[in-house]
C-alpha atoms as a PDB file:
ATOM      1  CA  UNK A   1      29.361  49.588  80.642  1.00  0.00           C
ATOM      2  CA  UNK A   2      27.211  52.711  80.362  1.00  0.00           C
ATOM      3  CA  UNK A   3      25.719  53.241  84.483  1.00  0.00           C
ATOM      4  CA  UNK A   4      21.351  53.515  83.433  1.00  0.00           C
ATOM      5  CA  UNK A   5      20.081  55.782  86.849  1.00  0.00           C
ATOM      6  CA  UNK A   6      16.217  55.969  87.098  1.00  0.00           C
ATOM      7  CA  UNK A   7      16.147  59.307  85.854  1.00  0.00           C
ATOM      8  CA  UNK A   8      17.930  57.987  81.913  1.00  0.00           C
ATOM      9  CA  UNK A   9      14.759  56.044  82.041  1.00  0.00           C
ATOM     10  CA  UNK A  10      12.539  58.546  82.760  1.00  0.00           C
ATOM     11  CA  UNK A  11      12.970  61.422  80.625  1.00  0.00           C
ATOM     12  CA  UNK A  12      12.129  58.538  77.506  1.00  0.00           C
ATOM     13  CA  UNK A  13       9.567  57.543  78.937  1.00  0.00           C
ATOM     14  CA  UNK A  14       7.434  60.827  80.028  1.00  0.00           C
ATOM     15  CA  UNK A  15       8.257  61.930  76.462  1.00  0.00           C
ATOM     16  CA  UNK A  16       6.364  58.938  74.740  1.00  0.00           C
ATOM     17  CA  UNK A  17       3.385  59.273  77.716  1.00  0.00           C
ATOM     18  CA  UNK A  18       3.238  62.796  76.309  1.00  0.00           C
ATOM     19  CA  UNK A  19       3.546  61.752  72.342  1.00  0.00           C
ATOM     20  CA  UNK A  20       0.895  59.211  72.789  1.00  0.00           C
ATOM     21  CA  UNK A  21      -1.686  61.632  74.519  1.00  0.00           C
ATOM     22  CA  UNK A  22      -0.675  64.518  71.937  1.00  0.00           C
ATOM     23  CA  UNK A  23      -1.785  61.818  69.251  1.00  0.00           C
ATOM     24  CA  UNK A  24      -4.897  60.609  70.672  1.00  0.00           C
ATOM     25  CA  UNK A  25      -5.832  63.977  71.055  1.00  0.00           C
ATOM     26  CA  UNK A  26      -4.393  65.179  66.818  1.00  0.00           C
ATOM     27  CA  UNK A  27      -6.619  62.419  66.133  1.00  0.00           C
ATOM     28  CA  UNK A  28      -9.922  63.940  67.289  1.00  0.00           C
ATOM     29  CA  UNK A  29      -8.921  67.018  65.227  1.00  0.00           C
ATOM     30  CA  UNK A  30     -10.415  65.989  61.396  1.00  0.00           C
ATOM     31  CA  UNK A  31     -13.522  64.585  63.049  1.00  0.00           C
ATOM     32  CA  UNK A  32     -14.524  67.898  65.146  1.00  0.00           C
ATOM     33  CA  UNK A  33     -13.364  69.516  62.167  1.00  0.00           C
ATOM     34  CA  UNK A  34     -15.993  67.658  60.460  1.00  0.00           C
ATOM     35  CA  UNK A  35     -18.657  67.601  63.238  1.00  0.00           C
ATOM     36  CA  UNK A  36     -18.283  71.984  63.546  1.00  0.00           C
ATOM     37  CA  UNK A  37     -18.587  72.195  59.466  1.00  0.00           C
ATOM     38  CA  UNK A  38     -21.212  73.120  57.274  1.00  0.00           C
ATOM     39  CA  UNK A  39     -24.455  71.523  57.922  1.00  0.00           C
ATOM     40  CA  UNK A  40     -25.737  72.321  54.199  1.00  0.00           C
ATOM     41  CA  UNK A  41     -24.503  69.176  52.214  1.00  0.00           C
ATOM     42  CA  UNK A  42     -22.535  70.333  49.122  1.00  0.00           C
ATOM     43  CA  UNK A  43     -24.568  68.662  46.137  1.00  0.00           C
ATOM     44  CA  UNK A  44     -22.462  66.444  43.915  1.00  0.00           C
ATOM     45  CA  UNK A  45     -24.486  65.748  40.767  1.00  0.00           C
ATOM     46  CA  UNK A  46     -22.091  63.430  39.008  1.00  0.00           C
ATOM     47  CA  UNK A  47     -18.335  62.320  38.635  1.00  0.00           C
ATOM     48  CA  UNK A  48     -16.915  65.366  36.936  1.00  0.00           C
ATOM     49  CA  UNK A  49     -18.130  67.254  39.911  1.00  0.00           C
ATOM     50  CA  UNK A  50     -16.263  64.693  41.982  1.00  0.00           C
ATOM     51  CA  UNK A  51     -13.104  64.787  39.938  1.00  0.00           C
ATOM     52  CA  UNK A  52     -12.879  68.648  39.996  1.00  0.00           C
ATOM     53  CA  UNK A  53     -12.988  69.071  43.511  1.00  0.00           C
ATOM     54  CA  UNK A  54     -11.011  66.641  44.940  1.00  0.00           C
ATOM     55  CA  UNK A  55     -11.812  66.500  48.418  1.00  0.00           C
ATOM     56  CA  UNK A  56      -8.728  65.886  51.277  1.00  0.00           C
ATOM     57  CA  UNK A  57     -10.929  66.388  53.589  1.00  0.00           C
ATOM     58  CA  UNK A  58     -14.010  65.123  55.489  1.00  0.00           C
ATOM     59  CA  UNK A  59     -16.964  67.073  53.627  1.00  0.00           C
ATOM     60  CA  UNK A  60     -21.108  66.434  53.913  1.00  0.00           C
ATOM     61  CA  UNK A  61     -22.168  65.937  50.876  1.00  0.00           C
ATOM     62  CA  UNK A  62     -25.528  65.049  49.024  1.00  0.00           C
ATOM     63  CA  UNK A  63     -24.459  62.843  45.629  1.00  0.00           C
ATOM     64  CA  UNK A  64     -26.423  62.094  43.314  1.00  0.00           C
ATOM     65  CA  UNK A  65     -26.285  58.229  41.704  1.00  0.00           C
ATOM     66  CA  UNK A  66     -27.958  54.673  41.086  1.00  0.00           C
ATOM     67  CA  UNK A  67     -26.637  52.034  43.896  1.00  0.00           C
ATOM     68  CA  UNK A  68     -25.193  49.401  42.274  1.00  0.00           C
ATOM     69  CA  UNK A  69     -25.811  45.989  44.647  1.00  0.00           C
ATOM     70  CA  UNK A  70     -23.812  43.906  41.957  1.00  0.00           C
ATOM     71  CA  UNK A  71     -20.861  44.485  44.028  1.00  0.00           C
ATOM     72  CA  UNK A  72     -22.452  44.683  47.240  1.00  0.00           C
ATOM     73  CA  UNK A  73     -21.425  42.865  50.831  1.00  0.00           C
ATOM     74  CA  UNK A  74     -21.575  43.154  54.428  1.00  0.00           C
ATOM     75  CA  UNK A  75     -18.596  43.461  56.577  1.00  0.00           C
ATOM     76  CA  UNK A  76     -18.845  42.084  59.906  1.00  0.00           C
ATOM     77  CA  UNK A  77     -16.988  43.503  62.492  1.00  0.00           C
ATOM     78  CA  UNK A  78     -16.602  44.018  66.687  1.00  0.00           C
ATOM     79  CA  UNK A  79     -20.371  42.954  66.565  1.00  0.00           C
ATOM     80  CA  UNK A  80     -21.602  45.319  63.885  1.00  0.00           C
ATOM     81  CA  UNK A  81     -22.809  44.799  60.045  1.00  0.00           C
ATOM     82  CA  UNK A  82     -21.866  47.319  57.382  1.00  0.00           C
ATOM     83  CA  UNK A  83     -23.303  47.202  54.159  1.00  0.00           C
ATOM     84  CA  UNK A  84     -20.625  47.990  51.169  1.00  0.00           C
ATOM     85  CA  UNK A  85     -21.444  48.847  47.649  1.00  0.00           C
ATOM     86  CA  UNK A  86     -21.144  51.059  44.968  1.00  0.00           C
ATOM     87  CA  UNK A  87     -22.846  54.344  42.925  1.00  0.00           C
ATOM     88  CA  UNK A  88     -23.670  54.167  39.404  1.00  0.00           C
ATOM     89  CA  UNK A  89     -22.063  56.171  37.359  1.00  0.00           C
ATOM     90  CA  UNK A  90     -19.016  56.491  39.641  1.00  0.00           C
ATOM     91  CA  UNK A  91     -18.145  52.809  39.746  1.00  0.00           C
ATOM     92  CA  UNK A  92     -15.116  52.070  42.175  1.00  0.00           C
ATOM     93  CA  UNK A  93     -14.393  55.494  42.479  1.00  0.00           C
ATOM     94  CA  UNK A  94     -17.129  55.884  45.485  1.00  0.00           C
ATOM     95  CA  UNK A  95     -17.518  53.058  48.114  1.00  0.00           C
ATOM     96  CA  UNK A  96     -20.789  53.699  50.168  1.00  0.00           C
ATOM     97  CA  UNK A  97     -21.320  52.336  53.610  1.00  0.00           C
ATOM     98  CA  UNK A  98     -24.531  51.754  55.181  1.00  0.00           C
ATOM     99  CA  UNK A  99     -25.381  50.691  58.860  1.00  0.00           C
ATOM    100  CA  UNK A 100     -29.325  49.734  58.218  1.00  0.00           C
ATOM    101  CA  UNK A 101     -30.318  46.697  55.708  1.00  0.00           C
ATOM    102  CA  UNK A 102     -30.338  46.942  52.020  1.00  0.00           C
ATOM    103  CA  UNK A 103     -33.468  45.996  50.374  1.00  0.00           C
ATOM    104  CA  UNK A 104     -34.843  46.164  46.928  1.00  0.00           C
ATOM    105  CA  UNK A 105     -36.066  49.361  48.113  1.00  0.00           C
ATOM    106  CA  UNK A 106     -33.073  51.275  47.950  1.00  0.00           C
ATOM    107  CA  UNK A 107     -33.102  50.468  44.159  1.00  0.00           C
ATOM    108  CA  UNK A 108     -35.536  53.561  43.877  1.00  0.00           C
ATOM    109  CA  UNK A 109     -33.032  56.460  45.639  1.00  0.00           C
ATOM    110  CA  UNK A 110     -30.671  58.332  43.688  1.00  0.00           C
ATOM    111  CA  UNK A 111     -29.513  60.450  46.375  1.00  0.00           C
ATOM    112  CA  UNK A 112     -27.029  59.741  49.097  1.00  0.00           C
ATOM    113  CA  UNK A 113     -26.393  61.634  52.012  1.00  0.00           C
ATOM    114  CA  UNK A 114     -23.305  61.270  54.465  1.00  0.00           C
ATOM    115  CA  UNK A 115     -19.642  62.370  54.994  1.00  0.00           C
ATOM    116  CA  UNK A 116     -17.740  61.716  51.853  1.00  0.00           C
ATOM    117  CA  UNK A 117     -14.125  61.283  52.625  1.00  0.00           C
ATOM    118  CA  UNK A 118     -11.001  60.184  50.961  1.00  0.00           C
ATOM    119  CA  UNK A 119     -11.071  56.130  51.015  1.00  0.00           C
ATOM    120  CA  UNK A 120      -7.732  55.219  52.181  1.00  0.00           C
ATOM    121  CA  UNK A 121      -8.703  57.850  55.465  1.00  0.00           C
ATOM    122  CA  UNK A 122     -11.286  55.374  56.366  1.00  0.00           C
ATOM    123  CA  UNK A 123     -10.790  52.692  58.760  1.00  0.00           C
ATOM    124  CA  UNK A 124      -9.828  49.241  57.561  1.00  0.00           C
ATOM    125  CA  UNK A 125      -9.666  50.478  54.124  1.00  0.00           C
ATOM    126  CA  UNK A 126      -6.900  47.671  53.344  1.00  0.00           C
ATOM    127  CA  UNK A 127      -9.698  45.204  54.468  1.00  0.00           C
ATOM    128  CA  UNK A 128     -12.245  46.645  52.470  1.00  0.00           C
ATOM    129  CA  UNK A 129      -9.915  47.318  49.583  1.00  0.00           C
ATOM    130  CA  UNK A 130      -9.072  43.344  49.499  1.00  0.00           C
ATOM    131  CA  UNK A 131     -12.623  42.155  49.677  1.00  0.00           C
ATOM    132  CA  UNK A 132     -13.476  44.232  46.266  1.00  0.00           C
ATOM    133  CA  UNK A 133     -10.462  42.304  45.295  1.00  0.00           C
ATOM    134  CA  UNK A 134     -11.437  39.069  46.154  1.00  0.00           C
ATOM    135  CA  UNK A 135     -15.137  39.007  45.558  1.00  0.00           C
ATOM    136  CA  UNK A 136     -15.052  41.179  42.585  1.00  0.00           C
ATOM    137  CA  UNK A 137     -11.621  41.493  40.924  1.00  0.00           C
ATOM    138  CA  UNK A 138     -12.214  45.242  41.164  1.00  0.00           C
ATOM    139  CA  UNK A 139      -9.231  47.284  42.109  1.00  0.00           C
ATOM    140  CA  UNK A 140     -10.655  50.154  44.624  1.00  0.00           C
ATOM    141  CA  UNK A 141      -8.880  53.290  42.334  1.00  0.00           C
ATOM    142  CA  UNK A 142      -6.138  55.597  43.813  1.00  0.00           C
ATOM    143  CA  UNK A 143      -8.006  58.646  44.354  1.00  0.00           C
ATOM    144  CA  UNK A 144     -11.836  56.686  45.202  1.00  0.00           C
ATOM    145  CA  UNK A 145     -13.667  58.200  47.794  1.00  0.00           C
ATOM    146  CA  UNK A 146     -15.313  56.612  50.963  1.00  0.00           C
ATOM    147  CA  UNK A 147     -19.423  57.693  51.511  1.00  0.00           C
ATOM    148  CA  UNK A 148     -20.794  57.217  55.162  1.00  0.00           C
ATOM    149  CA  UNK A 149     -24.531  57.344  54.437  1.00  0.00           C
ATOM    150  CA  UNK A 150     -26.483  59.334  57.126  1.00  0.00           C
ATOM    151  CA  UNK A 151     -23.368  60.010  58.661  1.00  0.00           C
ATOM    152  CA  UNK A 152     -24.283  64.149  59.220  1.00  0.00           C
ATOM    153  CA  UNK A 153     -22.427  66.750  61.154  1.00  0.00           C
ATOM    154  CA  UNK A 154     -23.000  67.188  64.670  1.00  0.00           C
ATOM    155  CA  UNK A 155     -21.326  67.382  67.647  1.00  0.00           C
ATOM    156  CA  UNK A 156     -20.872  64.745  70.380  1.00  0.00           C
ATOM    157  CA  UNK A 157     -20.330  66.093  73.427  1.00  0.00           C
ATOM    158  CA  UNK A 158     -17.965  62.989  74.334  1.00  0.00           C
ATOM    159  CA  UNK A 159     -15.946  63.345  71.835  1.00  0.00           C
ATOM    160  CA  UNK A 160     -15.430  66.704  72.438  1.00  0.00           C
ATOM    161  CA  UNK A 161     -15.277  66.118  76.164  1.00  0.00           C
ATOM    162  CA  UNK A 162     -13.028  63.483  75.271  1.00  0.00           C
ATOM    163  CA  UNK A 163     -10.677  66.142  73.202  1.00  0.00           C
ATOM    164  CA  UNK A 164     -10.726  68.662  76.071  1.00  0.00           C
ATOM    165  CA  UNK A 165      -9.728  66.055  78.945  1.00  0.00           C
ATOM    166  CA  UNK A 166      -6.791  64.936  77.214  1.00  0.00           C
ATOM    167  CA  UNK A 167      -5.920  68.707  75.917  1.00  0.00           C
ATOM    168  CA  UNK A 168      -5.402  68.740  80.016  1.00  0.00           C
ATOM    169  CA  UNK A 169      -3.978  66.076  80.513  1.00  0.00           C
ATOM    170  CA  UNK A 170      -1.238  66.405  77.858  1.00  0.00           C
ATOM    171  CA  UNK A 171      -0.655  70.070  79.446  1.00  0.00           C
ATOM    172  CA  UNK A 172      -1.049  68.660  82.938  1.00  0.00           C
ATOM    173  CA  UNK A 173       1.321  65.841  82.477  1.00  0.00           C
ATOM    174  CA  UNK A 174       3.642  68.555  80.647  1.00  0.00           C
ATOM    175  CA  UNK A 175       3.832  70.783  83.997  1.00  0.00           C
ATOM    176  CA  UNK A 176       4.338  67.739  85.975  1.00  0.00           C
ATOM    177  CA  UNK A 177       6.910  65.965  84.447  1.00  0.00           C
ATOM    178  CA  UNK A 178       9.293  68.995  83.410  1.00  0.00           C
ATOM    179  CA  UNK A 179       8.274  72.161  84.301  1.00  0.00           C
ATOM    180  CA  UNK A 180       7.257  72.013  88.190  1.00  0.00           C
ATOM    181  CA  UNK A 181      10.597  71.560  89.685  1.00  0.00           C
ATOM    182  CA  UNK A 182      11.898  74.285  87.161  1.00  0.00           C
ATOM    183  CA  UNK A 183       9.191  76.559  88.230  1.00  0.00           C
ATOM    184  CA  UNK A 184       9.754  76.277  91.814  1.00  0.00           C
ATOM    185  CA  UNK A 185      13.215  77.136  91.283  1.00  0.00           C
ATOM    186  CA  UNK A 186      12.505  80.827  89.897  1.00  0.00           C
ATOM    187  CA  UNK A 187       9.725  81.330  92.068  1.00  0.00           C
ATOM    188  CA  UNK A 188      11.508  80.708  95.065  1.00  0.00           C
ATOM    189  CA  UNK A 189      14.576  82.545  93.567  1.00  0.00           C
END
């Protein structure tokens, strides 16, 4: 029978501390990415422009189109509504989301501006991906992108706050857990 000391279960452990703050913190990454980009919104006019680019990334974007409320819902969730539907001519290759209330109103825009993003980088793209399914029988394509209307680039100060504290933290837990004692060593050597 192996003989477990406190330290086996240590080492394990300060690793994963470390691997969850390093990910927390790669997470923030895209978004200030985003948030420090261009603030002119590149114009997309229709879906060859779309197809030719091919976006990986989070991009602002003004795109051109005819909302399409025949597939239209609202997703409910942690207490907030968000309005789903589509842009004519780009069908179920663009999913827009909108905080405010759709009215017949919106019939008359046919320009939408937000952060355009790849649609399985979006969160609870399954969910949304199944509800098309369900309501619709539409099958969100491979490849469809995800438009945040108003969504613009600028930068929060928490989240980049938020970035910076655990950038010391991570380095601070890092010195504490393996380098002090090795430190003091060759200092006091």
């Amino acid at each position: 029978m192996p003989n477990f000391t406190k330290k086996t279960w240590q080492i394990p452990l300060k690793i994963l501390a470390l691997a969850f703050v390093g990910i927390m913190m790669a997470l923030q990454f895209p978004e200030l990415s985003y948030d420090f980009g261009s603030k002119t919104p590149i114009s997309i006019s229709g879906p060859e422009v779309l197809a030719e680019k091919q976006y990986k990334n989070s991009v602002f974007v003004s795109i051109q189109g005819s909302p399409n409320f025949e597939r239209a819902f609202v997703y409910k969730r942690y207490g907030l509504s968000y309005t789903y539907f589509s842009l004519d001519p780009y069908g179920a290759h663009v999913v827009v989301r909108t905080y405010g209330e759709v009215t017949d109103d919106w019939k008359k825009i046919n320009r939408f501006l937000g952060k355009l993003r790849p649609f399985d980088s979006q969160p609870f793209s399954y969910r949304i991906r199944e509800i098309y399914k369900e309501k619709f029988n539409t099958d969100i394509l491979e490849g469809a992108y995800f438009l945040s209307l108003d969504e613009v680039p600028r930068v929060s100060a928490f989240q980049l706050g938020a970035t910076v504290l655990s950038g010391i933290v991570w380095l601070g837990m890092l010195y504490g857990f393996f380098l002090h004692r090795r430190l003091k060593k060759i200092f006091r050597a």
